[in-house]
C-alpha atoms as a PDB file:
ATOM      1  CA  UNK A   1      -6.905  21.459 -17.079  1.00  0.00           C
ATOM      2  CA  UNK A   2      -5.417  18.091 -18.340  1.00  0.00           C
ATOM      3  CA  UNK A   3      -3.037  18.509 -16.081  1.00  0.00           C
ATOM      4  CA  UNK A   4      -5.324  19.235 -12.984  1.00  0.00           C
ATOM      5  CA  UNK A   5      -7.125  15.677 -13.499  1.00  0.00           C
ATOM      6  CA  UNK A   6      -3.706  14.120 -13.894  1.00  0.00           C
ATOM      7  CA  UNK A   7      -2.481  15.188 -10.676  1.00  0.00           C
ATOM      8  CA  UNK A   8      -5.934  14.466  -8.932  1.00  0.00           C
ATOM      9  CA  UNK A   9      -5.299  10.780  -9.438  1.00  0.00           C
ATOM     10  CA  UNK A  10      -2.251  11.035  -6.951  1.00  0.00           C
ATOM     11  CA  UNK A  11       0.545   9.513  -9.672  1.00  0.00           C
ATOM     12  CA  UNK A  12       2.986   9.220  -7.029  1.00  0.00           C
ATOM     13  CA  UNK A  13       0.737   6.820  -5.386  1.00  0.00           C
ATOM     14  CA  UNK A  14      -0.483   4.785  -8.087  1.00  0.00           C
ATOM     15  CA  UNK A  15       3.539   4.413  -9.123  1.00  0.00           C
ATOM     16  CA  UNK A  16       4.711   2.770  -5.743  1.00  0.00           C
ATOM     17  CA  UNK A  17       1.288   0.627  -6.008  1.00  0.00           C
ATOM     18  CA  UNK A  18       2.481  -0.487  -9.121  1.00  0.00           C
ATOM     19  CA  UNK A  19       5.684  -1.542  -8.105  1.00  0.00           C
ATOM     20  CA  UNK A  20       4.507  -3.448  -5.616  1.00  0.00           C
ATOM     21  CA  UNK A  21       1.637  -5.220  -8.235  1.00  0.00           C
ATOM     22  CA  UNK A  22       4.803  -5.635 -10.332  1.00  0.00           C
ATOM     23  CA  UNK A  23       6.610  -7.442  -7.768  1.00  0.00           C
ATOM     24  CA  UNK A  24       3.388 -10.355  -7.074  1.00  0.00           C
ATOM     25  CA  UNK A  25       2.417 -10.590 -10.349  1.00  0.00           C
ATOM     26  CA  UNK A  26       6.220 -12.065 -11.495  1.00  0.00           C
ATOM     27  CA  UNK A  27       6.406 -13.719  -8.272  1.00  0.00           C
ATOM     28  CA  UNK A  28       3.338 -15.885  -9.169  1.00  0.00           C
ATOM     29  CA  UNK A  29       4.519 -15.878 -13.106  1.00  0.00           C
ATOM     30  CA  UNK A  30       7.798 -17.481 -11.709  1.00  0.00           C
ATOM     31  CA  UNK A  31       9.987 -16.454 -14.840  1.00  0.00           C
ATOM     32  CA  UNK A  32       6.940 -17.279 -17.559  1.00  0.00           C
ATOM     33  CA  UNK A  33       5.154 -14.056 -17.970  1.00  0.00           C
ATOM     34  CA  UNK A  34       2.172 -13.389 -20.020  1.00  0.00           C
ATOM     35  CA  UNK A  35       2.974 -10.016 -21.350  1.00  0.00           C
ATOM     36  CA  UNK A  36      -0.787  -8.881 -22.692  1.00  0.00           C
ATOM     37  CA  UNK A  37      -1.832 -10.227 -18.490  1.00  0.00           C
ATOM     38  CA  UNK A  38       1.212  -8.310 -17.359  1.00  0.00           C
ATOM     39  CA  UNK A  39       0.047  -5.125 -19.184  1.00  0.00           C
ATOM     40  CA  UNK A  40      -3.536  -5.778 -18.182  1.00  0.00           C
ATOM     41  CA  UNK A  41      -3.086  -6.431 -14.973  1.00  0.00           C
ATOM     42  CA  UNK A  42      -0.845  -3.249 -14.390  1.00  0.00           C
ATOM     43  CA  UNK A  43      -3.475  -0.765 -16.237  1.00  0.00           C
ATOM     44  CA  UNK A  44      -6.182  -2.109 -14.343  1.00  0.00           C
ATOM     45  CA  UNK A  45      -4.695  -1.641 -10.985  1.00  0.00           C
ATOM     46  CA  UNK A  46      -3.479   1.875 -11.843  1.00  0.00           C
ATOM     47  CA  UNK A  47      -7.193   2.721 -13.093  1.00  0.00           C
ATOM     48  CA  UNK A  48      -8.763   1.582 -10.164  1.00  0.00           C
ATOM     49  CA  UNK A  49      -5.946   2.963  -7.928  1.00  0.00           C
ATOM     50  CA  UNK A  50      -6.904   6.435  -9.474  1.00  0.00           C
ATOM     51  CA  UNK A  51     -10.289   6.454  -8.925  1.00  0.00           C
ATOM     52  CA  UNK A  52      -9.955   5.597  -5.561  1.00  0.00           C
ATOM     53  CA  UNK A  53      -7.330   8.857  -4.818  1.00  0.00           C
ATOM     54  CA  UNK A  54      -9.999  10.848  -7.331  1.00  0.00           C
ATOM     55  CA  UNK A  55     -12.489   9.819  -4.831  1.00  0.00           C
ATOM     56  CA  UNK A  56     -10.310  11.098  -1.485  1.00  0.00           C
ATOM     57  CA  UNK A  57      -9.496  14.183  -3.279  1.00  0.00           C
ATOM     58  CA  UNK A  58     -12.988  14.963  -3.866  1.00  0.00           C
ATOM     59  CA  UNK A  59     -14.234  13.229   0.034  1.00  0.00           C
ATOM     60  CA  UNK A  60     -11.158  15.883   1.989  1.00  0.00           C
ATOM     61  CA  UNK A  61     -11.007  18.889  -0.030  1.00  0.00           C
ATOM     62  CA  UNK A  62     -12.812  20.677   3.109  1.00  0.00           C
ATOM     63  CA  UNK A  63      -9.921  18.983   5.061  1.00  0.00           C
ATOM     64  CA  UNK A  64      -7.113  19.504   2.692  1.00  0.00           C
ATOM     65  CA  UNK A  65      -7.188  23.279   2.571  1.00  0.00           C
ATOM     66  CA  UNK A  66      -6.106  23.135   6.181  1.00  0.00           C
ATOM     67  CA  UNK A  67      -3.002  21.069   5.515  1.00  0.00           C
ATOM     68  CA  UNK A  68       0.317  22.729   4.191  1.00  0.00           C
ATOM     69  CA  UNK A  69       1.094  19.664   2.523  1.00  0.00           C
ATOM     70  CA  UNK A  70      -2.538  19.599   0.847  1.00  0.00           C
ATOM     71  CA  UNK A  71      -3.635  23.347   0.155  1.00  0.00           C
ATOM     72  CA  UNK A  72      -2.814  23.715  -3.059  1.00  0.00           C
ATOM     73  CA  UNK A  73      -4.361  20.516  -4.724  1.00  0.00           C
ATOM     74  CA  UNK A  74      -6.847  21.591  -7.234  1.00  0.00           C
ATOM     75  CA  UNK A  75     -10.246  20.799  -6.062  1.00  0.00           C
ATOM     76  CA  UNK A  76      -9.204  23.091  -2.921  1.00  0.00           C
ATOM     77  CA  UNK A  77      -8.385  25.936  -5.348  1.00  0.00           C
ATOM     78  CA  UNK A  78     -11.306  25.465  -7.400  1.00  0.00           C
ATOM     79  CA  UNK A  79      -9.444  24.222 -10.461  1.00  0.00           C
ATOM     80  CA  UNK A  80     -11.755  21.516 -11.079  1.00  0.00           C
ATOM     81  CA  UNK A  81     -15.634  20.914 -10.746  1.00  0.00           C
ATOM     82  CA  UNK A  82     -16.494  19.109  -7.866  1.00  0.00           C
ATOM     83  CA  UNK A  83     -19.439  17.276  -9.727  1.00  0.00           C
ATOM     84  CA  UNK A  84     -17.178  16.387 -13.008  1.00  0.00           C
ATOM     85  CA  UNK A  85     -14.669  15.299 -10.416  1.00  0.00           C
ATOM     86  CA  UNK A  86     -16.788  12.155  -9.528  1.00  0.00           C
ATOM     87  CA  UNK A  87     -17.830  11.591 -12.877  1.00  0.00           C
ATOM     88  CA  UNK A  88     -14.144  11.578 -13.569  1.00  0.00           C
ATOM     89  CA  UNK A  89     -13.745   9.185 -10.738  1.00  0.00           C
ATOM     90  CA  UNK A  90     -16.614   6.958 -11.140  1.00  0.00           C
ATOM     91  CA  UNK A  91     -15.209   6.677 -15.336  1.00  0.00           C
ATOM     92  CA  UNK A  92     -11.753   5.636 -14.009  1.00  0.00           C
ATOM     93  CA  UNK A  93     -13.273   2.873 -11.572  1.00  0.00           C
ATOM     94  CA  UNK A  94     -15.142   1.326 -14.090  1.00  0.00           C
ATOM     95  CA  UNK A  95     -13.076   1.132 -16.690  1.00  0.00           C
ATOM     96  CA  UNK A  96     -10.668  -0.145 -14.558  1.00  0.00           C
ATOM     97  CA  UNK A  97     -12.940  -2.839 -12.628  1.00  0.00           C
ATOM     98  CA  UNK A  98     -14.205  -4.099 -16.237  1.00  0.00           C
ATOM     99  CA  UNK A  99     -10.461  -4.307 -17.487  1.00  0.00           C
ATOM    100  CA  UNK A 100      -9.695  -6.843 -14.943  1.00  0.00           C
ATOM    101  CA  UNK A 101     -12.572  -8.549 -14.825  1.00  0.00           C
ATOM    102  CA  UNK A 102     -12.589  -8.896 -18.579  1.00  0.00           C
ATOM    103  CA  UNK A 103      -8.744  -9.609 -19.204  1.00  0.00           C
ATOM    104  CA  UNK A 104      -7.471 -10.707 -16.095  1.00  0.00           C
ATOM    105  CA  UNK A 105     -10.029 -13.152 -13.738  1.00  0.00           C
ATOM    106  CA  UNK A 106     -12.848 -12.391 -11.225  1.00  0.00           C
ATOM    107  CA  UNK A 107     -10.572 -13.032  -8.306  1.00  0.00           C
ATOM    108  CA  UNK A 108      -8.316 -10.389  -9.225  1.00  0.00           C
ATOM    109  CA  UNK A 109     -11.300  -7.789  -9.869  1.00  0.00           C
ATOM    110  CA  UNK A 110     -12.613  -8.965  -6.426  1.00  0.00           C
ATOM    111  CA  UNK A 111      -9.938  -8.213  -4.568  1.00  0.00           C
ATOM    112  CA  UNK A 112      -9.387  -4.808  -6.196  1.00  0.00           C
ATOM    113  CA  UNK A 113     -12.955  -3.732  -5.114  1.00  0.00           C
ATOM    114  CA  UNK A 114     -12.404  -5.004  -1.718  1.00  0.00           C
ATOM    115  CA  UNK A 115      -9.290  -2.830  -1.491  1.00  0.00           C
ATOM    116  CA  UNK A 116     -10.862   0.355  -2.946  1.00  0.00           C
ATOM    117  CA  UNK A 117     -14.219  -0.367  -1.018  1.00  0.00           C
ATOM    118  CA  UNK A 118     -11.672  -0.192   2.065  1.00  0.00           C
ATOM    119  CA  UNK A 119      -9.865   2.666   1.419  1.00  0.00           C
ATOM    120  CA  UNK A 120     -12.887   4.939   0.155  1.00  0.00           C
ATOM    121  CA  UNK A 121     -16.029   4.191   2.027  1.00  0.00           C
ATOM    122  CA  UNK A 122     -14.307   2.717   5.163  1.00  0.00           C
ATOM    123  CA  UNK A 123     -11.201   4.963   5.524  1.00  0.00           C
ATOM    124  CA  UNK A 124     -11.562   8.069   3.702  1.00  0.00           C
ATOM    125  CA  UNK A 125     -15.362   8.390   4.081  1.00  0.00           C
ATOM    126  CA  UNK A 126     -15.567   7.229   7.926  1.00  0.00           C
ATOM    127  CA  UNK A 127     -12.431   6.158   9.749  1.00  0.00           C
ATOM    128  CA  UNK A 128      -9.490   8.859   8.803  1.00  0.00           C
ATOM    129  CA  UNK A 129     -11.593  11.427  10.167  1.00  0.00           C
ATOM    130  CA  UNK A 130     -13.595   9.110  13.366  1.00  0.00           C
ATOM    131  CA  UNK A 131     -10.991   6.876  14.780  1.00  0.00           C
ATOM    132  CA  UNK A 132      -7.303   6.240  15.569  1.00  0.00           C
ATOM    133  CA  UNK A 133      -7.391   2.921  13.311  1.00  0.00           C
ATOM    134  CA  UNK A 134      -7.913   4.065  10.616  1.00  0.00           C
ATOM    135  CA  UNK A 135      -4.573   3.822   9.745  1.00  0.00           C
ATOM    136  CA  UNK A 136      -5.046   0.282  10.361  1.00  0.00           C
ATOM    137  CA  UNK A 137      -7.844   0.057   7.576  1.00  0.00           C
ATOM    138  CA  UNK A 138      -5.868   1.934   5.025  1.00  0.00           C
ATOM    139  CA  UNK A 139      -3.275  -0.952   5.420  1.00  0.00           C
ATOM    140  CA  UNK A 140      -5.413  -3.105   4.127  1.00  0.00           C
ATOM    141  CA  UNK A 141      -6.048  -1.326   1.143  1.00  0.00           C
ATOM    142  CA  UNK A 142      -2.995  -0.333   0.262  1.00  0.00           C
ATOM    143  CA  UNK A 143      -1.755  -4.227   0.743  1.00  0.00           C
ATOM    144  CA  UNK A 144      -3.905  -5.208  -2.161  1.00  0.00           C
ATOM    145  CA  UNK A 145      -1.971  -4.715  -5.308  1.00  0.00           C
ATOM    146  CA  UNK A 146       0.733  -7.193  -4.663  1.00  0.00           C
ATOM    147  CA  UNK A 147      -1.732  -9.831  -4.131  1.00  0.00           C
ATOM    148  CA  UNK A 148      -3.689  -8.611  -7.084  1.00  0.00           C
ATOM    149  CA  UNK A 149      -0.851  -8.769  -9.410  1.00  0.00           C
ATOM    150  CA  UNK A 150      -0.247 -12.010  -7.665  1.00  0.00           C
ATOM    151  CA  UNK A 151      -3.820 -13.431  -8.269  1.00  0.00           C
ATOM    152  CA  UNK A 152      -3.944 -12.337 -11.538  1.00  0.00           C
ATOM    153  CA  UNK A 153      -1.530 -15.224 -12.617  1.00  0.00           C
ATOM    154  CA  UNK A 154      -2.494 -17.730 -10.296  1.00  0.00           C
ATOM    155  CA  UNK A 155      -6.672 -17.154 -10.273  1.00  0.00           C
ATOM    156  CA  UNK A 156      -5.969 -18.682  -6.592  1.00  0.00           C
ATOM    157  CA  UNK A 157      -5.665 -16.531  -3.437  1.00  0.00           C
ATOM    158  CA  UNK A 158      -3.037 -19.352  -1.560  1.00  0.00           C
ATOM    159  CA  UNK A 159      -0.754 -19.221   1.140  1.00  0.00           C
ATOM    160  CA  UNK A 160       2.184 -16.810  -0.246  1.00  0.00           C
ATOM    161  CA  UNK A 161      -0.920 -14.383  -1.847  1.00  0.00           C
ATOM    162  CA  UNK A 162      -2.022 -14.325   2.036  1.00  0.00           C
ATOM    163  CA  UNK A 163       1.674 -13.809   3.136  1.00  0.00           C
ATOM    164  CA  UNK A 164       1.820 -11.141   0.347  1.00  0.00           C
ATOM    165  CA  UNK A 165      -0.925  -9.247   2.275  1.00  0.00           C
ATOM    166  CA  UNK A 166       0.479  -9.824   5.723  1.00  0.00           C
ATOM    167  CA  UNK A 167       3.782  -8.380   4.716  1.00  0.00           C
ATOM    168  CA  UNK A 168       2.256  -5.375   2.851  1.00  0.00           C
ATOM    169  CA  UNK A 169      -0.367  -4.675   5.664  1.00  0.00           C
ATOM    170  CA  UNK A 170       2.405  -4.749   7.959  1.00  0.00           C
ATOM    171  CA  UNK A 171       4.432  -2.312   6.362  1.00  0.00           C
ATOM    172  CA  UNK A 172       1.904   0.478   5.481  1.00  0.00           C
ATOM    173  CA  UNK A 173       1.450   1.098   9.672  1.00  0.00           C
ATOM    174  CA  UNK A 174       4.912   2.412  10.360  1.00  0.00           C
ATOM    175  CA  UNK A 175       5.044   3.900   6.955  1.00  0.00           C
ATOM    176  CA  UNK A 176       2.216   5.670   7.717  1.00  0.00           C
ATOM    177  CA  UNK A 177       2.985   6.424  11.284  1.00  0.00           C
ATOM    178  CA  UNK A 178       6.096   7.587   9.996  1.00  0.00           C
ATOM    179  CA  UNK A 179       3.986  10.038   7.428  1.00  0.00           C
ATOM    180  CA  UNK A 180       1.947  11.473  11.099  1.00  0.00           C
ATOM    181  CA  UNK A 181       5.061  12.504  13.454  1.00  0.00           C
ATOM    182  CA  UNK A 182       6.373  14.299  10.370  1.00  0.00           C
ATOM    183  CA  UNK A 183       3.203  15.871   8.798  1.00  0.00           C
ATOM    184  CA  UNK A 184       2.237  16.119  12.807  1.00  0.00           C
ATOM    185  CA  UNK A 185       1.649  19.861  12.112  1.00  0.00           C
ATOM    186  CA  UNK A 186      -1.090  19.373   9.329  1.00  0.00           C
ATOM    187  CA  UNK A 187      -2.705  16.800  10.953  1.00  0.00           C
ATOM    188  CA  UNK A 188      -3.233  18.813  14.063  1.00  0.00           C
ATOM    189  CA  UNK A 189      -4.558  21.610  12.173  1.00  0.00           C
ATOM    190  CA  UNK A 190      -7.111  19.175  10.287  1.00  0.00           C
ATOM    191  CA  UNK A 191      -8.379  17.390  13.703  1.00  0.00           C
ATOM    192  CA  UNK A 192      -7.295  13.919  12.038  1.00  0.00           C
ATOM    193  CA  UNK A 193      -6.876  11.644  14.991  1.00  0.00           C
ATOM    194  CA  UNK A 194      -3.464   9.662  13.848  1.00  0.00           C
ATOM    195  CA  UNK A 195      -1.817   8.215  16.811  1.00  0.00           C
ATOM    196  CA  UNK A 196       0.797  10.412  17.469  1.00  0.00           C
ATOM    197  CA  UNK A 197      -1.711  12.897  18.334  1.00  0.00           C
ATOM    198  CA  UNK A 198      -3.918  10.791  20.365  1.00  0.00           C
ATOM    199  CA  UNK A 199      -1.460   8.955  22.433  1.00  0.00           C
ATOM    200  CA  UNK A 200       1.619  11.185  21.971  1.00  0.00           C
ATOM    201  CA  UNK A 201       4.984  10.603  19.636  1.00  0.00           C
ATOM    202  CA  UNK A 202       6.670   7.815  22.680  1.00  0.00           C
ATOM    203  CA  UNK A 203       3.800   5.289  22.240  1.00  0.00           C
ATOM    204  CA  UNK A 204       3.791   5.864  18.030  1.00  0.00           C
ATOM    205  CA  UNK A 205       7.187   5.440  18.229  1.00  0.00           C
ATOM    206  CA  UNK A 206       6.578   1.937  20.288  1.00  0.00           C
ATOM    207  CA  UNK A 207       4.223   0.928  17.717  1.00  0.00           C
ATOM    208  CA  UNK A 208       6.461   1.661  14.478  1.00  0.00           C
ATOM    209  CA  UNK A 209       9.088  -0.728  16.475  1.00  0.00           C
ATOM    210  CA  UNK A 210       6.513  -4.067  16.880  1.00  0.00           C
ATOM    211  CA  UNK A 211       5.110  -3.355  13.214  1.00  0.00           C
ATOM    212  CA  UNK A 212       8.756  -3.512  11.970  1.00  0.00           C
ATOM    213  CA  UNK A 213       9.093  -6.460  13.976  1.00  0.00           C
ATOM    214  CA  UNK A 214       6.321  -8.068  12.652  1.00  0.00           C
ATOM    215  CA  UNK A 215       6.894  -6.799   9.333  1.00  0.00           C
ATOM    216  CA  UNK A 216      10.615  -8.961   9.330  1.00  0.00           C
ATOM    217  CA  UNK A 217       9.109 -11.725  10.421  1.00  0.00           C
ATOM    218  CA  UNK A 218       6.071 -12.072   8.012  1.00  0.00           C
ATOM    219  CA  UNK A 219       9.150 -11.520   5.036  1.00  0.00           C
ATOM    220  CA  UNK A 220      10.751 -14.485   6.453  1.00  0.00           C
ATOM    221  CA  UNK A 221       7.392 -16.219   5.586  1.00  0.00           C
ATOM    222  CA  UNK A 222       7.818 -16.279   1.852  1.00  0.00           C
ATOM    223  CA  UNK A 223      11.825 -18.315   2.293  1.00  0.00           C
ATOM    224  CA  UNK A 224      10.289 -20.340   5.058  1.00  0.00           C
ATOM    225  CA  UNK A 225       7.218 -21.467   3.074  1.00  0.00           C
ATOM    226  CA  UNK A 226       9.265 -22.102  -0.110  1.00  0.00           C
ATOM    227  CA  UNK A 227       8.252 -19.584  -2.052  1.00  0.00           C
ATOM    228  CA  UNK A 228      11.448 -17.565  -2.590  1.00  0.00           C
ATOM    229  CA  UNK A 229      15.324 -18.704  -2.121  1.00  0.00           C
ATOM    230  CA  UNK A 230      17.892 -17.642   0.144  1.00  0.00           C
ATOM    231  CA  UNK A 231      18.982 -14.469  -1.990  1.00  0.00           C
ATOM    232  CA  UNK A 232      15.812 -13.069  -1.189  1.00  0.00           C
ATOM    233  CA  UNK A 233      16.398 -13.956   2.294  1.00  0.00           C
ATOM    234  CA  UNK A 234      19.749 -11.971   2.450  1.00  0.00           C
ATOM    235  CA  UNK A 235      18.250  -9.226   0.653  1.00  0.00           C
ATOM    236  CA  UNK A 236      15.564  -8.747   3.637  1.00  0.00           C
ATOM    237  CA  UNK A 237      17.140  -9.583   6.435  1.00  0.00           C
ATOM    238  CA  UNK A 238      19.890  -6.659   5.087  1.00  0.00           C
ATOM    239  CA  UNK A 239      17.114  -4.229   4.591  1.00  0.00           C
ATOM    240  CA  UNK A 240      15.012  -4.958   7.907  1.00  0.00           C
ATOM    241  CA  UNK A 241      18.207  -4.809  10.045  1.00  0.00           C
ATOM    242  CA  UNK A 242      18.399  -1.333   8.617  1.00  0.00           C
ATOM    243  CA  UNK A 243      14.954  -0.284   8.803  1.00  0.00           C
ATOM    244  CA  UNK A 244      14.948  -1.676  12.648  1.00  0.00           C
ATOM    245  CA  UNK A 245      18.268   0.063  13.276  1.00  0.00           C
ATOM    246  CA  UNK A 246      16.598   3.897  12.203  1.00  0.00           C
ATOM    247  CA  UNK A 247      13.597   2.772  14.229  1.00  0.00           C
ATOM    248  CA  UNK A 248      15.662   2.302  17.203  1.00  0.00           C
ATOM    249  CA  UNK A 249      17.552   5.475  16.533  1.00  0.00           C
ATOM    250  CA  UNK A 250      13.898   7.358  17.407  1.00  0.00           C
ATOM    251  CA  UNK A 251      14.556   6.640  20.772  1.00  0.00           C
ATOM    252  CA  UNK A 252      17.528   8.619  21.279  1.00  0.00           C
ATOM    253  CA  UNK A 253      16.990  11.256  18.785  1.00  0.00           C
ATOM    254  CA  UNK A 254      15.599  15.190  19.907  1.00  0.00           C
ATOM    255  CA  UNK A 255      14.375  15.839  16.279  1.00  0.00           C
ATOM    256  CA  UNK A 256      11.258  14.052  15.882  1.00  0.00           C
ATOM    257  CA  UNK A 257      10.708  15.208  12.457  1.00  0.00           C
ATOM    258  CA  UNK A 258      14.152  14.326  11.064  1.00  0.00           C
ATOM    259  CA  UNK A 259      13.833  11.182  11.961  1.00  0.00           C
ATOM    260  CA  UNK A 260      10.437  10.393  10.789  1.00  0.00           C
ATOM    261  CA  UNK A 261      11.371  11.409   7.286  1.00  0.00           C
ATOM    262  CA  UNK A 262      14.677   9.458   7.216  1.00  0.00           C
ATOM    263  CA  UNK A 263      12.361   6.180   8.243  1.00  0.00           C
ATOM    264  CA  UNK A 264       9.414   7.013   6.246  1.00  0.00           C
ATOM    265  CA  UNK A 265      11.919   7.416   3.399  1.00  0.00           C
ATOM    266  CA  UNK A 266      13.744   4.287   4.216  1.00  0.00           C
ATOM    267  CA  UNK A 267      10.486   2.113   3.923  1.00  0.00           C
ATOM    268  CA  UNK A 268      10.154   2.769   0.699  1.00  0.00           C
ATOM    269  CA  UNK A 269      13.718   1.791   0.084  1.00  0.00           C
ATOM    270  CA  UNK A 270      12.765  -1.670   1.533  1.00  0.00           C
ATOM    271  CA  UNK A 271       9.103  -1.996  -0.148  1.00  0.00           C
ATOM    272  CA  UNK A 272      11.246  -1.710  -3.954  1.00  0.00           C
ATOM    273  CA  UNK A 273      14.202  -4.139  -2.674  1.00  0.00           C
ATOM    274  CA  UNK A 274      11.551  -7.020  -1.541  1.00  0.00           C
ATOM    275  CA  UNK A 275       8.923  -6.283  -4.194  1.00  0.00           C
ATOM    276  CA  UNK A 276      12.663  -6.205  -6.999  1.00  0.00           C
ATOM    277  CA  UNK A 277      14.380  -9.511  -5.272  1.00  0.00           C
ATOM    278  CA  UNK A 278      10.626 -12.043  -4.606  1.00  0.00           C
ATOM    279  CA  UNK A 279      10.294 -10.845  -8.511  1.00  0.00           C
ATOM    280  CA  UNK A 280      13.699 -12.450  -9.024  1.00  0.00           C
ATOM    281  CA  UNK A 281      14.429 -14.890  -6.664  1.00  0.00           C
ATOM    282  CA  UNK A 282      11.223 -17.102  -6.810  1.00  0.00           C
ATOM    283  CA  UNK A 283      11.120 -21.139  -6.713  1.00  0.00           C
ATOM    284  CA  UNK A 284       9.545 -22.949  -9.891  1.00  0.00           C
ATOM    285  CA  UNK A 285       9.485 -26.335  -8.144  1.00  0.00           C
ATOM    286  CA  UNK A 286       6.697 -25.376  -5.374  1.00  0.00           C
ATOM    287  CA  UNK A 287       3.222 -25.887  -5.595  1.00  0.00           C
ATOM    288  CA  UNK A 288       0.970 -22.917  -4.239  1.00  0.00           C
ATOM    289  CA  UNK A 289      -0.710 -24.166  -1.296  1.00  0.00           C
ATOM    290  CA  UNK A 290      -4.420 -23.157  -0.950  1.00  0.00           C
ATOM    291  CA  UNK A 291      -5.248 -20.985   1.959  1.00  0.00           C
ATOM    292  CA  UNK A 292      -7.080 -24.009   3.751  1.00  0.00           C
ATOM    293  CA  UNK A 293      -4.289 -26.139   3.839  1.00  0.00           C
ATOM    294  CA  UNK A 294      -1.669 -23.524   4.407  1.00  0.00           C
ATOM    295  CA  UNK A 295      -3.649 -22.791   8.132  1.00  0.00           C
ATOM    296  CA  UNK A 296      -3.733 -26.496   8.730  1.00  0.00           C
ATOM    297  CA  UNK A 297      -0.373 -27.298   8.152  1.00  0.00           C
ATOM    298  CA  UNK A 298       0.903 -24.168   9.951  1.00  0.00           C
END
């Protein structure tokens, strides 16, 4: 049973939130970190994280047993109470709402409900099911850690925290779109209208392409703005030419699903090297700019 409500909490997702959390929170800490924040600030993210996927377990279980990928998750098989499940969930969100509120700062707590607010009542409880976009509202959500992590230090959303959500936003689409053309299968049998259903695998695959190229320039963002240094800079510019280059490759490739995976698998590769090298490479000599004055003087 223990291990039924572990796996309900999607672990898998709440790690690769966590590096990216890891990744704004020294970024704003630029080489002074507050361990007891740190650990705070990580705990409270993960609990809040795992409500939320306790919540989208519980909101597509009717969905889920129609998906290979998804069939054999516990709340489909009956391993778990539906009704403790969002007592389970609810516990998990408030504990981990109060923990940064309490031990981290109100910013960081509001941005953490707007993210799971996002991602549960918007996206799983409406959009996933409703609407092509809603791809484009689970982006959002999943965008928020870095810049929680980030806020956490700096109790001051600026202009890299909004740069940190540009560049994550960005990158969940052709992750995600990535995810569809290779799960295309499960989706299909679930009725989920993901783009590469509704307008076919040539126009996802046209989409993945501007997000990437949007994606490299938002990166740039953080070097231009002073932010980070120029190792970072070499770091993305090495991993985007990559990424790019396997998005290209879609265009001459018969094996849709192949494919997918390779890029899908490759943007993780480039989430850990940006989130590892901004943790690294970050500049203690420049002032955050407030998001006011960051718009004017862009």
């Amino acid at each position: 049973m223990i291990k039924e409500y572990f796996q309900v909490t999607k672990p898998g997702i709440i790690f690769g939130n966590l590096i990216s959390s890891v990744g704004g929170f020294l970024l704003a800490s630029k080489g002074n970190i507050n361990c007891p924040l740190f650990f705070c600030t990580l705990l409270g993210v993960s609990l809040v994280i795992a409500s939320a996927c306790v919540f989208n377990n519980y909101i597509d279980r009717d969905i889920d047993k129609k998906m290979e990928r998804t069939k054999n998750r516990a709340l489909v098989k009956n391993l778990i109470v539906p009704s403790m499940t969002l007592v389970y969930a609810t516990t998990l969100g408030i504990m981990g709402f109060s923990l940064l509120y309490i031990y981290t700062n109100a910013l960081a707590m509001f941005l953490s409900f707007i993210g799971f607010i996002f991602y549960v009542g918007v996206y799983s409880l409406y959009m996933k099911r409703r609407s092509v976009y809603g791809t484009i509202i689970g982006s959002l959500s999943g965008a928020m850690p870095p810049v929680i992590g980030y806020c956490a230090v700096t109790n001051e959303f600026d202009g890299a925290a909004f740069i940190l959500l540009v560049i994550f936003s960005l990158w969940q689409m052709p992750h995600s779109y990535a995810i569809a053309i290779f799960r295309l299968k499960d989706y299909q049998s679930a009725n989920i209208p993901v783009l590469p259903i509704v307008k076919g695998i040539s126009v996802t695959k046209n989409h993945i392409l501007i997000y990437i190229i949007a994606f490299i320039i938002a990166t740039l963002m953080l070097t231009l703005r002073g932010y980070v240094g120029y190792k970072y800079l070499f770091v993305a510019t090495v991993v985007n030419i990559w990424w790019i280059g396997i998005a290209l490759r879609g265009y001459t490739l018969q094996d849709h699903k192949i494919w997918s995976h390779k890029l899908f698998m490759f943007s993780i590769v480039v989430i850990i090297a940006l989130s590892t090298i901004m943790s690294l490479d970050y500049h203690t000599t420049v002032k955050p700019i407030a998001l006011a004055t960051y718009f004017r003087n862009s």
